[in-house]
C-alpha atoms as a PDB file:
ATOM      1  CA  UNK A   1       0.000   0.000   0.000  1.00  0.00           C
ATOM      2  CA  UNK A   2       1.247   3.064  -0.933  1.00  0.00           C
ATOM      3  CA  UNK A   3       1.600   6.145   2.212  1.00  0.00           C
ATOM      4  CA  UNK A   4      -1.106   8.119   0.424  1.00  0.00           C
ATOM      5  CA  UNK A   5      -3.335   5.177   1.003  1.00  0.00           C
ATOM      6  CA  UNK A   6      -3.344   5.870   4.667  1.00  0.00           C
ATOM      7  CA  UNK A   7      -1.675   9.070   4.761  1.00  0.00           C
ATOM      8  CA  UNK A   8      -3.700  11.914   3.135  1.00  0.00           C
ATOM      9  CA  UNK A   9      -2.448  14.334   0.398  1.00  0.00           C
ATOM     10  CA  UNK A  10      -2.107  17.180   2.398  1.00  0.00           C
ATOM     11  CA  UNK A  11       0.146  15.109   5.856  1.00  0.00           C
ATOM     12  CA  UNK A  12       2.559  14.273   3.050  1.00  0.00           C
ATOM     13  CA  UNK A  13       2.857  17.221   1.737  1.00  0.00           C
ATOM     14  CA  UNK A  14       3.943  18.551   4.989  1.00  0.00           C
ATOM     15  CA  UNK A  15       6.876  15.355   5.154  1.00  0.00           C
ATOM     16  CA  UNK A  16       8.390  16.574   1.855  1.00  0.00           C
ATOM     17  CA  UNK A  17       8.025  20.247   3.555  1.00  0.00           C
ATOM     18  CA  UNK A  18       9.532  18.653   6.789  1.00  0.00           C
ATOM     19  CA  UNK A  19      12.326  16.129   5.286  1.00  0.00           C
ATOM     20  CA  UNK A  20      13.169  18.065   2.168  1.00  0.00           C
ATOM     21  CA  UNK A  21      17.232  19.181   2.935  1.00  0.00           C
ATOM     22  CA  UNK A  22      16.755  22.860   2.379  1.00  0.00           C
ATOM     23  CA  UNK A  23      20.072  23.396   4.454  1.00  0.00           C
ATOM     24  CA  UNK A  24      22.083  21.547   1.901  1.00  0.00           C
ATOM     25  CA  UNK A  25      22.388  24.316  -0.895  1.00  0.00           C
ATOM     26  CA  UNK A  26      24.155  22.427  -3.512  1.00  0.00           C
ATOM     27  CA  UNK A  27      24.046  21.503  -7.163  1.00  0.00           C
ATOM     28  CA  UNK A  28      24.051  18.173  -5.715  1.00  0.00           C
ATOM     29  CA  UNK A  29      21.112  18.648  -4.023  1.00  0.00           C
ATOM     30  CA  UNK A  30      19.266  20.013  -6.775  1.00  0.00           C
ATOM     31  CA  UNK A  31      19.951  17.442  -9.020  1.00  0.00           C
ATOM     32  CA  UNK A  32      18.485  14.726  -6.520  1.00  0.00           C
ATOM     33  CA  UNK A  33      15.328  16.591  -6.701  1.00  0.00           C
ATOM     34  CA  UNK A  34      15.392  16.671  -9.987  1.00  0.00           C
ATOM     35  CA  UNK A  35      15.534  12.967 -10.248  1.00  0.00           C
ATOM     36  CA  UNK A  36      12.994  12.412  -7.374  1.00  0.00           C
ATOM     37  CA  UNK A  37      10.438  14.887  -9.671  1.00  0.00           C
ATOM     38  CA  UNK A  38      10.872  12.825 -12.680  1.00  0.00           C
ATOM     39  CA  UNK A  39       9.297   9.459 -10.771  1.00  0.00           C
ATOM     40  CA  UNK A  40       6.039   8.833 -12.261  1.00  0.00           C
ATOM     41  CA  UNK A  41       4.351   7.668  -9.010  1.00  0.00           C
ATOM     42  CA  UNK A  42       4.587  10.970  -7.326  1.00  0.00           C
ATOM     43  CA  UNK A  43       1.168  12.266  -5.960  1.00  0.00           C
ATOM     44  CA  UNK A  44       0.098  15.130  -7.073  1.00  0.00           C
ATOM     45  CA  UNK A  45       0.254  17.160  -3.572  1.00  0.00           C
ATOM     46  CA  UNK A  46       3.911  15.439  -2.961  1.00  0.00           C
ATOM     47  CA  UNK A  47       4.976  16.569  -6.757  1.00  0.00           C
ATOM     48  CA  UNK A  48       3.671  20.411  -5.596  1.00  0.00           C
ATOM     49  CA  UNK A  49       5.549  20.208  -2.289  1.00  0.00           C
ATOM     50  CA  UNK A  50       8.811  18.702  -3.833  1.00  0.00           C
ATOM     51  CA  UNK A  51       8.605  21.221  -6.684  1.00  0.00           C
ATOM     52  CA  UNK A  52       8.283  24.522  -4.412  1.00  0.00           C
ATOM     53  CA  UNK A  53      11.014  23.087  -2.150  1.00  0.00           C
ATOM     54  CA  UNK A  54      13.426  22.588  -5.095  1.00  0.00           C
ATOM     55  CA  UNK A  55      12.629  26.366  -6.708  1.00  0.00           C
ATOM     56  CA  UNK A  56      13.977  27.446  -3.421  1.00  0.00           C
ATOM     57  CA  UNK A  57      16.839  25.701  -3.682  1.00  0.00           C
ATOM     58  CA  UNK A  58      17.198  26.784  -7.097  1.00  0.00           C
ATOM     59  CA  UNK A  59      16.714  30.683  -5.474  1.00  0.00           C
ATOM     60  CA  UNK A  60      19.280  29.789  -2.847  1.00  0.00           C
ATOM     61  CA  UNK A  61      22.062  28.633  -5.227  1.00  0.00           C
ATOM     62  CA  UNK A  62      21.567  31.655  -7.912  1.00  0.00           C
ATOM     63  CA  UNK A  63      21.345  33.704  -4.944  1.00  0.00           C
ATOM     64  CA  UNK A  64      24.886  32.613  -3.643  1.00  0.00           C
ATOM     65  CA  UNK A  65      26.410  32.330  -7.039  1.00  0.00           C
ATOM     66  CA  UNK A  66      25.360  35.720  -7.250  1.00  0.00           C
ATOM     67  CA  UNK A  67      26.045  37.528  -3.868  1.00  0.00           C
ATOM     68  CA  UNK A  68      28.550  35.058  -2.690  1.00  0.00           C
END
């Protein structure tokens, strides 16, 4: 059974929210979020969460290339 079976939408969006490594501001990073959006059995609601989480990543790293 997959966690949104029992879990709802909305309680795992708040675990990517939660878990998602927003202190680790690296191209490395980024590109493991990358490859966890391009699974196909993503739930919508986990897809959103993952994909706001990485554009602040991506905001972070332009921001230090940037500004140092």
């Amino acid at each position: 059974m997959r966690m949104s079976g029992w879990m709802g939408d909305d309680a795992l969006d708040r675990v990517v929210k939660a878990a998602f490594p927003r202190a680790l501001v690296s191209r490395e990073t980024a590109a493991m979020a990358k490859r966890a959006l391009d699974r196909y059995d993503l739930t919508p609601g986990v897809r959103r969460a993952l994909t706001d989480q990485a554009h602040e990543l991506g905001e972070a790293l332009t921001s230090r290339a940037t500004f140092g």
